[in-house]
N, C-alpha and C. Protein backbone atom coordinates (compact mmCIF):
# COMPACT_ATOMS: atom_id res chain seq x y z
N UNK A 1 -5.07 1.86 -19.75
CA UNK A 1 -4.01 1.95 -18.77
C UNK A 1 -2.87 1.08 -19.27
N UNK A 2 -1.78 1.64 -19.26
CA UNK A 2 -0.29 0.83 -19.51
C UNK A 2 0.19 0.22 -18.54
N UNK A 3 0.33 -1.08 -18.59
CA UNK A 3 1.11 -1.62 -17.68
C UNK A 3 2.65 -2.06 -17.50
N UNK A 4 3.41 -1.82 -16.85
CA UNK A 4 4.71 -1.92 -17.43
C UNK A 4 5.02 -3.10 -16.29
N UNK A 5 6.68 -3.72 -17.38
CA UNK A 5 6.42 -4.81 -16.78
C UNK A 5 7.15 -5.25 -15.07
N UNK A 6 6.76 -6.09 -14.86
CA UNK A 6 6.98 -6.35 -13.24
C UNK A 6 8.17 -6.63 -13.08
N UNK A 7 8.68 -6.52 -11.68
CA UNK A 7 9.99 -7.05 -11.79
C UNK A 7 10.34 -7.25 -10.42
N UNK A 8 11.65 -8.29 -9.50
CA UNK A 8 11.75 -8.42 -8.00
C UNK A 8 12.64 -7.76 -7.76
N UNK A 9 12.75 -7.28 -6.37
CA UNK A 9 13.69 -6.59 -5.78
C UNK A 9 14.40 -7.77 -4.91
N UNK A 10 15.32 -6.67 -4.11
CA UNK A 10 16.04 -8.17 -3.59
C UNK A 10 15.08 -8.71 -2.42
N UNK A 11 14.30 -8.03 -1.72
CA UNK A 11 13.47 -8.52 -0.85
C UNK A 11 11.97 -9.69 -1.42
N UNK A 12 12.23 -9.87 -2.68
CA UNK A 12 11.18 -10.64 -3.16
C UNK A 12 9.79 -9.84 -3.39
N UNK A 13 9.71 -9.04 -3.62
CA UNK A 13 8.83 -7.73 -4.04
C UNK A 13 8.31 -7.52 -5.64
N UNK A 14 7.17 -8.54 -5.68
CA UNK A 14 7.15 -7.98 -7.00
C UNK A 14 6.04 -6.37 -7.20
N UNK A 15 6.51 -5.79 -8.75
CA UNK A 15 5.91 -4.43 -8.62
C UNK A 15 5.84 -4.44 -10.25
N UNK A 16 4.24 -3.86 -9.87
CA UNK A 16 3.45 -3.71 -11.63
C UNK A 16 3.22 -1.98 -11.19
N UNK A 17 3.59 -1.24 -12.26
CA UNK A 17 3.60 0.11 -12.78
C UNK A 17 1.88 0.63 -13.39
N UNK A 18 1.26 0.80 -13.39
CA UNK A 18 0.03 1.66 -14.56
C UNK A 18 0.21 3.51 -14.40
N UNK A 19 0.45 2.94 -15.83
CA UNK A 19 0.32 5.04 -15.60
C UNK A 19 -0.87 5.38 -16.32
N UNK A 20 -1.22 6.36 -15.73
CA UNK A 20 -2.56 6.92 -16.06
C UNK A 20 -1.94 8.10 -17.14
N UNK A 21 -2.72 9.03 -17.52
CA UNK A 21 -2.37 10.70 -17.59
C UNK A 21 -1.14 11.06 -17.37
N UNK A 22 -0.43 12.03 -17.88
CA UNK A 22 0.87 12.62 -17.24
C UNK A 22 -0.03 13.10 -16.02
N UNK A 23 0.85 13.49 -15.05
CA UNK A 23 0.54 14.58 -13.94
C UNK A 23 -0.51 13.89 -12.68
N UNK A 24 -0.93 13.99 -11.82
CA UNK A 24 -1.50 13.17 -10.64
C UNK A 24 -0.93 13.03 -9.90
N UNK A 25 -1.66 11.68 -8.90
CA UNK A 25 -0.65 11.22 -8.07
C UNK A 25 -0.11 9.85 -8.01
N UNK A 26 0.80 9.78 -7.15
CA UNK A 26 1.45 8.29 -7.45
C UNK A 26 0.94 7.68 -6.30
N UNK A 27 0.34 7.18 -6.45
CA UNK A 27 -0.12 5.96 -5.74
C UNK A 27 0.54 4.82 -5.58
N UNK A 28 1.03 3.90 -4.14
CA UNK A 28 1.49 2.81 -4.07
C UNK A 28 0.33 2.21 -3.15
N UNK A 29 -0.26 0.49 -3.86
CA UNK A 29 -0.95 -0.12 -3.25
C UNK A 29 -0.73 -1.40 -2.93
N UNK A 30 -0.01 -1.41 -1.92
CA UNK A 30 0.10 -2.98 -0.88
C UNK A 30 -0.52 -4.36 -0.80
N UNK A 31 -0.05 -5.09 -1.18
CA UNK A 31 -0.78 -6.20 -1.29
C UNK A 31 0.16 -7.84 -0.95
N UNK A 32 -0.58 -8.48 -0.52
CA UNK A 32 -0.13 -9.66 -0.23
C UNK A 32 0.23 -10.64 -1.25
N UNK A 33 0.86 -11.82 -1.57
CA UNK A 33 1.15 -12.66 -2.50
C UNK A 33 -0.53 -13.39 -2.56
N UNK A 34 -1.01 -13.08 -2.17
CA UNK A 34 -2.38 -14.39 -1.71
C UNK A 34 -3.79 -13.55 -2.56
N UNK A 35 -3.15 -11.93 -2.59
CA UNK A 35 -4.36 -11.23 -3.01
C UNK A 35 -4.02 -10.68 -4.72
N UNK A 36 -2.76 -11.05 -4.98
CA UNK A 36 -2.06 -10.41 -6.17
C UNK A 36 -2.63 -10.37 -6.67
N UNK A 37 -3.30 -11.28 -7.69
CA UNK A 37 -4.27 -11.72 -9.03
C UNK A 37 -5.30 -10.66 -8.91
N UNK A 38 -6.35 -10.70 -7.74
CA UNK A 38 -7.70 -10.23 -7.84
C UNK A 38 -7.21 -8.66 -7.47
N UNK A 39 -6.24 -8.55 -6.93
CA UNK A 39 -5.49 -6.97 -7.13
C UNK A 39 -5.52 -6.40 -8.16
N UNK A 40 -4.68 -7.21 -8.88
CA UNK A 40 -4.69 -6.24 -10.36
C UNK A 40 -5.11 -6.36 -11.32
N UNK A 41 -6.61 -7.42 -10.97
CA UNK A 41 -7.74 -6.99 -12.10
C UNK A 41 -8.93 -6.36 -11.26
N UNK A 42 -8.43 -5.98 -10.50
CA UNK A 42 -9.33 -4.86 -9.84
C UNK A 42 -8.52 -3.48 -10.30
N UNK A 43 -7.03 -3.30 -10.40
CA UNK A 43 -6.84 -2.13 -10.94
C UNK A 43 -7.10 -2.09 -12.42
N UNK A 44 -6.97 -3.48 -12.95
CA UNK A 44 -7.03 -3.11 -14.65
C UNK A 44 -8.36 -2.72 -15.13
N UNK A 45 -9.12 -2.70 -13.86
CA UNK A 45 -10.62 -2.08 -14.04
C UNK A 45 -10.67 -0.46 -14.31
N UNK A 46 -10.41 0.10 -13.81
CA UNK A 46 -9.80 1.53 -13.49
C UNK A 46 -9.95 2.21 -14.12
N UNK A 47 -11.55 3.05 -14.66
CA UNK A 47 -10.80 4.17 -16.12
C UNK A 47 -9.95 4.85 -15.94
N UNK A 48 -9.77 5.77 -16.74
CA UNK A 48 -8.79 6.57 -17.17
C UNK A 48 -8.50 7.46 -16.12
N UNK A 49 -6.90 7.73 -15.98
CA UNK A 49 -6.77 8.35 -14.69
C UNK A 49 -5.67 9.29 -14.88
N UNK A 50 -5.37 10.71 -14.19
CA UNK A 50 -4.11 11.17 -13.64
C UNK A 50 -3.82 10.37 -12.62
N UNK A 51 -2.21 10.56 -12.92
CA UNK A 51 -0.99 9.77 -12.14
C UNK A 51 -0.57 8.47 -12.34
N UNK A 52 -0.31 7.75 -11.62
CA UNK A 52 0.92 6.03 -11.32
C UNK A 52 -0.22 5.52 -10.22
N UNK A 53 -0.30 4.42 -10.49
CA UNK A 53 -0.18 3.64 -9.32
C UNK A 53 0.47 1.79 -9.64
N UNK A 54 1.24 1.94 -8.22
CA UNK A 54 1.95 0.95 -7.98
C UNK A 54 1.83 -0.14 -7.62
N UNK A 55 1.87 -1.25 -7.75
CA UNK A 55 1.31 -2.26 -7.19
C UNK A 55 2.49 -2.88 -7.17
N UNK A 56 2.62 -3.31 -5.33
CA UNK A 56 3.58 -4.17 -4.74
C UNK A 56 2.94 -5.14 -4.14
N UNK A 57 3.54 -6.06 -4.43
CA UNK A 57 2.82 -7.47 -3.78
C UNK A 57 4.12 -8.09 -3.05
N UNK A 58 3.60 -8.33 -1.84
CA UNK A 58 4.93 -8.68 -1.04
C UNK A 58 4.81 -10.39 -0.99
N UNK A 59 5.76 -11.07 -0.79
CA UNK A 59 5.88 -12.55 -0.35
C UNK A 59 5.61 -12.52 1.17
N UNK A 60 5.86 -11.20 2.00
CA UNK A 60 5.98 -11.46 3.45
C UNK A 60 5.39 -10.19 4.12
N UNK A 61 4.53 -9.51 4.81
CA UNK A 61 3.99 -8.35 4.91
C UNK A 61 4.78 -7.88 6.12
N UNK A 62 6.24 -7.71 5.55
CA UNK A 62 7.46 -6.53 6.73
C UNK A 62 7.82 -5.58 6.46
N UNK A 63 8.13 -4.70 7.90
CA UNK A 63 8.44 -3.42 7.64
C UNK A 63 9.62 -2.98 6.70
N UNK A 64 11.05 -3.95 6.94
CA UNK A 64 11.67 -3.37 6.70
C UNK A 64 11.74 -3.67 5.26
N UNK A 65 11.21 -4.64 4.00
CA UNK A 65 10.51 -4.32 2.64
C UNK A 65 9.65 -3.22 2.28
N UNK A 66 9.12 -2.83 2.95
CA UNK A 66 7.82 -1.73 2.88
C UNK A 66 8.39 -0.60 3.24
N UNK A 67 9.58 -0.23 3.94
CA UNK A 67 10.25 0.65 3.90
C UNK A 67 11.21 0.97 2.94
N UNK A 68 11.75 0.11 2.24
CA UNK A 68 12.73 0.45 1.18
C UNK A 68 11.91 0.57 -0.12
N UNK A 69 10.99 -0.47 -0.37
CA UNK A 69 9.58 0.20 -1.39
C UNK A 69 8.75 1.45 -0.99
N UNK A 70 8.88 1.73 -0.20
CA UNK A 70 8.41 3.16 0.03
C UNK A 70 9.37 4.62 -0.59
N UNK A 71 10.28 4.06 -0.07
CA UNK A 71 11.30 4.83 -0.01
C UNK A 71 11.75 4.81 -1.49
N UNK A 72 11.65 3.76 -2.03
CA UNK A 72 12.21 3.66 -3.51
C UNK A 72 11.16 4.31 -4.53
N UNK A 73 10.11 4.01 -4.63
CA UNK A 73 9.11 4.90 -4.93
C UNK A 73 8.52 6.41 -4.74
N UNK A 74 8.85 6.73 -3.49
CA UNK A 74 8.20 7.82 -3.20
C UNK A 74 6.70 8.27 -3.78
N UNK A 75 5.60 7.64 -3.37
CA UNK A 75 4.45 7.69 -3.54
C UNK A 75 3.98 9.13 -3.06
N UNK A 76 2.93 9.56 -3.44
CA UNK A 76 2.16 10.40 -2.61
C UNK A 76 1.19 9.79 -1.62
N UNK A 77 0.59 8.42 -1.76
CA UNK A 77 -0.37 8.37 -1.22
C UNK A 77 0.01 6.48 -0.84
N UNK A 78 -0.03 6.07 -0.07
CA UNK A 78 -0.02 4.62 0.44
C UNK A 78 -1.17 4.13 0.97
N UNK A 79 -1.91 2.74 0.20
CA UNK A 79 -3.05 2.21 0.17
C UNK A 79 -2.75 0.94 0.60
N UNK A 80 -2.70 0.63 2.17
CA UNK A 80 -2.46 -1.08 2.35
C UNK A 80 -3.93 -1.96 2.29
N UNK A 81 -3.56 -3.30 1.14
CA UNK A 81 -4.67 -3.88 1.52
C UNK A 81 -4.65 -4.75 2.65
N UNK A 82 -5.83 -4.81 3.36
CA UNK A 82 -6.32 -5.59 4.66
C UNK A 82 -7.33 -6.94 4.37
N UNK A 83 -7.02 -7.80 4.25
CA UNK A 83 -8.42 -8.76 3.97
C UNK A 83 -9.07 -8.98 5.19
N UNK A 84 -9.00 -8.58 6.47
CA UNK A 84 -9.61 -8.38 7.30
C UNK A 84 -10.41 -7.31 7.68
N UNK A 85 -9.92 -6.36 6.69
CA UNK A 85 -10.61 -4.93 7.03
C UNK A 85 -11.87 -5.06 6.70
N UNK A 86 -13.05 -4.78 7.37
CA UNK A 86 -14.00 -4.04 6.36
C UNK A 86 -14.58 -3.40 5.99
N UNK A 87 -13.91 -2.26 5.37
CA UNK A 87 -13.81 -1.42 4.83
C UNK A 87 -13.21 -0.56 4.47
N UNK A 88 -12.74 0.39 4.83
CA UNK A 88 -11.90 1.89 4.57
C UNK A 88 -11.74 2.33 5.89
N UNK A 89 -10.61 1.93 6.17
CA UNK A 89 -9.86 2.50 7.10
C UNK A 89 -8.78 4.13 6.89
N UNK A 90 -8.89 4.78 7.94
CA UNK A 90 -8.00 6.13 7.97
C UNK A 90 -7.21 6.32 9.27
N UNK A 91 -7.00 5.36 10.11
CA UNK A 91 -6.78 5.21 11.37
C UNK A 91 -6.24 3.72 11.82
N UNK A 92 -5.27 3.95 12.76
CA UNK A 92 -4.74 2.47 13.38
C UNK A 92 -4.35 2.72 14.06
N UNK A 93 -4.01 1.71 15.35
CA UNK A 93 -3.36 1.90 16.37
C UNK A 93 -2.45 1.27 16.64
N UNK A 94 -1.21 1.94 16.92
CA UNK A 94 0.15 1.06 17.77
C UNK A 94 0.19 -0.59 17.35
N UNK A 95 0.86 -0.62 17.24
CA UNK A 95 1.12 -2.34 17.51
C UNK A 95 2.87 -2.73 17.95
N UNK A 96 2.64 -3.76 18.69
CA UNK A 96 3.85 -4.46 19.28
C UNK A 96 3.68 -5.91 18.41
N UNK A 97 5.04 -6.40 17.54
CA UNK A 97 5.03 -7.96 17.90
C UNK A 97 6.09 -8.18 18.08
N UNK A 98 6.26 -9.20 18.20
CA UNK A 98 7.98 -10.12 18.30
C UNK A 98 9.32 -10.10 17.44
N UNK A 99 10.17 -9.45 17.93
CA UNK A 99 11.33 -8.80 16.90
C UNK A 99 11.95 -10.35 16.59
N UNK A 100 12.07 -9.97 15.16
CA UNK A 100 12.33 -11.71 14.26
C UNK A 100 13.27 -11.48 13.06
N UNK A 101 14.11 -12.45 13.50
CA UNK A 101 14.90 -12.35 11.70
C UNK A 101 14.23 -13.10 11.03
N UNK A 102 14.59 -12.33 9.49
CA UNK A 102 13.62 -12.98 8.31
C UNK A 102 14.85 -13.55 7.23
N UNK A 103 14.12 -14.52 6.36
CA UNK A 103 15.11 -15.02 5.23
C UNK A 103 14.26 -14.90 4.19
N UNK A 104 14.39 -14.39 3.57
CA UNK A 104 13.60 -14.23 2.04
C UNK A 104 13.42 -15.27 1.37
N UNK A 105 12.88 -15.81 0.12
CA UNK A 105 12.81 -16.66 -0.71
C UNK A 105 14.36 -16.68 -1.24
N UNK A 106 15.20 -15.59 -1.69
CA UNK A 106 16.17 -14.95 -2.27
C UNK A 106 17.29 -15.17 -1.62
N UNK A 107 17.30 -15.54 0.05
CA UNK A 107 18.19 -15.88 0.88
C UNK A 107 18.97 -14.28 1.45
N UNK A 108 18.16 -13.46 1.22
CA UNK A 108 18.40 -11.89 2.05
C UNK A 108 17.64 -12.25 3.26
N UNK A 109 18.86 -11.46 4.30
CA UNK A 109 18.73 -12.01 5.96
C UNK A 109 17.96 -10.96 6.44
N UNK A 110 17.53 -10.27 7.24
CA UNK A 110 17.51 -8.82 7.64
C UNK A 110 16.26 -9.05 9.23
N UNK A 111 16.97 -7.85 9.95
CA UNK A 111 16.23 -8.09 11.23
C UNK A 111 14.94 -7.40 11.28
N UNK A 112 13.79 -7.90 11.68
CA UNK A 112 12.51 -7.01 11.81
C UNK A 112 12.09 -6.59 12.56
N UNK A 113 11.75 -5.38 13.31
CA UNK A 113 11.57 -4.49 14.24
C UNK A 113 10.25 -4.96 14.86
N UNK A 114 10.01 -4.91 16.07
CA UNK A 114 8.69 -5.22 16.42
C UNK A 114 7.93 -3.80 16.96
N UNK A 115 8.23 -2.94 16.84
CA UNK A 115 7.28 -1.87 17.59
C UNK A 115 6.81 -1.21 15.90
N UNK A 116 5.31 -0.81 15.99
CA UNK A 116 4.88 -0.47 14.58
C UNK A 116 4.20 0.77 15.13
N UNK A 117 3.64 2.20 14.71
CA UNK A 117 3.60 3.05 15.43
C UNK A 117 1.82 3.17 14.23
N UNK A 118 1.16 4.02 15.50
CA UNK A 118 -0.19 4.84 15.35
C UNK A 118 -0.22 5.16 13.74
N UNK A 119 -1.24 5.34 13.04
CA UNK A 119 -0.96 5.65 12.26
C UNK A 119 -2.81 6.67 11.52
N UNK A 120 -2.65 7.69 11.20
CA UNK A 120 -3.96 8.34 10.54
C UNK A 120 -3.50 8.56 8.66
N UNK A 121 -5.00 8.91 7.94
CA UNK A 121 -4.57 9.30 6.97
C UNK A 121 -4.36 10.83 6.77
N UNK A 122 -4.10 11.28 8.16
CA UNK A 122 -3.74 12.60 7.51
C UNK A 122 -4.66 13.56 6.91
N UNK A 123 -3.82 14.09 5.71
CA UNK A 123 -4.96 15.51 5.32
C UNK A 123 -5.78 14.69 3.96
N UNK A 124 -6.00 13.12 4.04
CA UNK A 124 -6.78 12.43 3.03
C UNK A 124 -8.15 11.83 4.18
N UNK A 125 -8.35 12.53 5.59
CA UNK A 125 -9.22 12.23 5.51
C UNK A 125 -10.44 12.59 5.75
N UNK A 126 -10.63 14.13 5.40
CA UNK A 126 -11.79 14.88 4.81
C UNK A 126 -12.43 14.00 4.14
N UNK A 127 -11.49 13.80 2.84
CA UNK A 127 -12.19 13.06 1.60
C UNK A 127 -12.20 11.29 1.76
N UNK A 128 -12.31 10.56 3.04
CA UNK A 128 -12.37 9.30 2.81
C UNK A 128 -12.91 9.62 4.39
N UNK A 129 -14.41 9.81 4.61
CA UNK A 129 -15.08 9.91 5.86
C UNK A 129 -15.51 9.21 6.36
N UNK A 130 -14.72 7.78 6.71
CA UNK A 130 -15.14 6.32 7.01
C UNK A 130 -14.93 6.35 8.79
N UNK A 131 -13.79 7.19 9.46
CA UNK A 131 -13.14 7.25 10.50
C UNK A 131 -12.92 5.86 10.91
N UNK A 132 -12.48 4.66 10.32
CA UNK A 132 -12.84 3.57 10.80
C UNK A 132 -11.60 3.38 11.35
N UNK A 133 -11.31 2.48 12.22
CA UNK A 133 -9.86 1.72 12.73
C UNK A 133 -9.05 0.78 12.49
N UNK A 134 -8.21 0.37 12.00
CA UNK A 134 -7.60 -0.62 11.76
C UNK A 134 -5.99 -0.96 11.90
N UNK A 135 -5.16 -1.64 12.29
CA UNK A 135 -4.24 -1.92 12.62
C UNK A 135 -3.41 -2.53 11.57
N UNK A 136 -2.41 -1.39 10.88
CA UNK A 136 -2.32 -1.94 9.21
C UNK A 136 -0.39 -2.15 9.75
N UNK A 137 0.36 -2.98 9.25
CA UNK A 137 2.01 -2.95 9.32
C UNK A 137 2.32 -2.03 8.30
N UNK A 138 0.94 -2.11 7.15
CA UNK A 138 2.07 -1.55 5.78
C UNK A 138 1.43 0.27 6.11
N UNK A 139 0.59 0.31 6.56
CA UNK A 139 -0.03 1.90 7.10
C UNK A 139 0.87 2.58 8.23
N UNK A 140 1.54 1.63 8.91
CA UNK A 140 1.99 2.22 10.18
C UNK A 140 3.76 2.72 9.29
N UNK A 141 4.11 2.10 8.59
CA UNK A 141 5.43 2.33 7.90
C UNK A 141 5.60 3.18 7.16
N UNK A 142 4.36 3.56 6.41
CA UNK A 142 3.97 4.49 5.77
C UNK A 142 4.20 5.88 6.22
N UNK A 143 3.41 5.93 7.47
CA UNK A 143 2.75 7.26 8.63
C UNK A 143 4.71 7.48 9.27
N UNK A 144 4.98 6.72 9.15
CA UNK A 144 6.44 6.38 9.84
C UNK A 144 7.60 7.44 8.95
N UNK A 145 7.45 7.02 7.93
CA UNK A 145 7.74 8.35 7.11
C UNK A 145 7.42 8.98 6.26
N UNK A 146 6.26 9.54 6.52
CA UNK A 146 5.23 10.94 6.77
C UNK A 146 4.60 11.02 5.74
N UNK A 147 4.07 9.24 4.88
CA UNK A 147 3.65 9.64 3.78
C UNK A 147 2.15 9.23 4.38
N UNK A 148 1.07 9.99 3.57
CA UNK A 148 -0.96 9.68 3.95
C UNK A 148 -0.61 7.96 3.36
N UNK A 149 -1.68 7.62 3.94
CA UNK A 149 -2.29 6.45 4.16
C UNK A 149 -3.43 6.24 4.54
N UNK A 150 -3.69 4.82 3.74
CA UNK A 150 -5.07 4.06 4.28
C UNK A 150 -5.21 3.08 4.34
N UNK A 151 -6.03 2.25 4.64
CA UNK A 151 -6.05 0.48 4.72
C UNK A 151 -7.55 0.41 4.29
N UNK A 152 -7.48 -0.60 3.48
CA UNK A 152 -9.28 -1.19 3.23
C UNK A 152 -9.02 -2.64 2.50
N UNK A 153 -10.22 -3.16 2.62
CA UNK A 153 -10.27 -4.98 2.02
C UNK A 153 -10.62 -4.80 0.38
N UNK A 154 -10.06 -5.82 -0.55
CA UNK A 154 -10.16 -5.55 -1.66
C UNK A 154 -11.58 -5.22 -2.66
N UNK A 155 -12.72 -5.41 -1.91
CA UNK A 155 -13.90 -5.03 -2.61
C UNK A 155 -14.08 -3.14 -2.20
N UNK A 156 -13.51 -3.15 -0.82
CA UNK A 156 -13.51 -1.42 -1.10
C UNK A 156 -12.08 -0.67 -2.17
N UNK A 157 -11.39 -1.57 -2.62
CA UNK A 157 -10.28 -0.26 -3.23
C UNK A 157 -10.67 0.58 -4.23
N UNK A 158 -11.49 -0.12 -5.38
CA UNK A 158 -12.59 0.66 -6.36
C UNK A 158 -12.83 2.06 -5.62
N UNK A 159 -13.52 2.17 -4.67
CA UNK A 159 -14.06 3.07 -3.94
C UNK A 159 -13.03 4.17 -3.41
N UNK A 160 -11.83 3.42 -2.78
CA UNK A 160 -10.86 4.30 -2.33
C UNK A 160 -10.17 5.38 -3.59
N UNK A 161 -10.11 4.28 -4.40
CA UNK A 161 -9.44 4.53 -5.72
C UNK A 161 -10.21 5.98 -6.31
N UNK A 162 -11.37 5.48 -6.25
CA UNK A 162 -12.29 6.59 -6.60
C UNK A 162 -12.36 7.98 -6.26
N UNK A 163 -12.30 7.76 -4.91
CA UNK A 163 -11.95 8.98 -3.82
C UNK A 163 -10.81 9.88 -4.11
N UNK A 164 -10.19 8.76 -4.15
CA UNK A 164 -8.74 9.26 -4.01
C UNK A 164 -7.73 9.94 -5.42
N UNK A 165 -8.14 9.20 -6.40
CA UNK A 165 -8.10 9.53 -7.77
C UNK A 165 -9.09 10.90 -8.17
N UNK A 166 -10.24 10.92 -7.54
CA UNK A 166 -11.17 12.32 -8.07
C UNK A 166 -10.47 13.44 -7.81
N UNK A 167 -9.40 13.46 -6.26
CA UNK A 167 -9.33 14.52 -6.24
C UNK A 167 -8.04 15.24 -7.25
N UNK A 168 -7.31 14.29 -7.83
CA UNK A 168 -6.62 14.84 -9.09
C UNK A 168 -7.07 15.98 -10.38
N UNK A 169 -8.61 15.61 -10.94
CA UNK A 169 -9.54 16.24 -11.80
C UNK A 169 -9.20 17.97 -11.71
């Protein structure tokens, strides 16, 4: 797997590239500053694959970063990690918190929305038959604009990965 190299956005976003194969899917997988490391030697595990996957590691787990990395990417498939999850999530529910301005490391201001909406994986979840629940920010932003999603803790992504990568073959 190639890794290309990382780099920040203005929201403090760093993002590592692996491309697999021409052709697949692009995968973007969410991650916290706290989980980075064991992230992406869990992807550099990875045989050989069709498609991208992305790895964003945020300094701050908000919507409105996770929306412009979404958006800047255009993934097919959005994988938030949860270290609370456990397991493989395809499902979440609603959430409300407290609308807050943020200041970046970078000194970018920006206001953060507090209503986060329902969120399923869609037509990925035949193939990931966990039905489990979980309440993801970076899943609900995702579902928000209309890309599949899932949430799981970092000893299941192997697994997701698996899933989710087979059905490229």
């Amino acid at each position: 797997i190639e890794i290309h190299r990382s780099w920040t956005d203005e929201f403090g976003t760093l993002v590592a590239t692996l491309e697999g194969r021409s052709g697949g899917r692009s995968i973007l997988v969410i991650a916290t500053l706290e989980d980075a490391e064991n992230t992406l030697q869990v992807l550099q595990t990875i045989p050989s694959f069709k498609g991208r996957i992305i790895l964003a590691i945020l300094e701050q787990l908000h919507t409105v970063p996770l929306e412009v990395l979404i958006k800047a990417n255009q993934p097919n498939i959005v994988l938030a990690l949860e270290p609370n999850c456990a397991g493989i999530a395809t499902r979440g529910t609603a959430m409300t918190t407290q609308s807050e301005q943020v200041i970046t490391s970078t000194g970018i201001t920006y206001l953060e929305p507090g209503n986060y909406e329902a969120w399923t994986a869609g037509h990925l979840e035949p193939a990931i038959t966990t039905n489990q629940e979980y309440p993801s920010i970076a899943a609900s932003v995702a579902a928000s604009l209309k890309i599949p999603c899932a949430a799981c803790d970092l000893t299941h992504l192997p697994k997701l990965l698996e899933i989710l990568l087979g059905q490229n073959s």
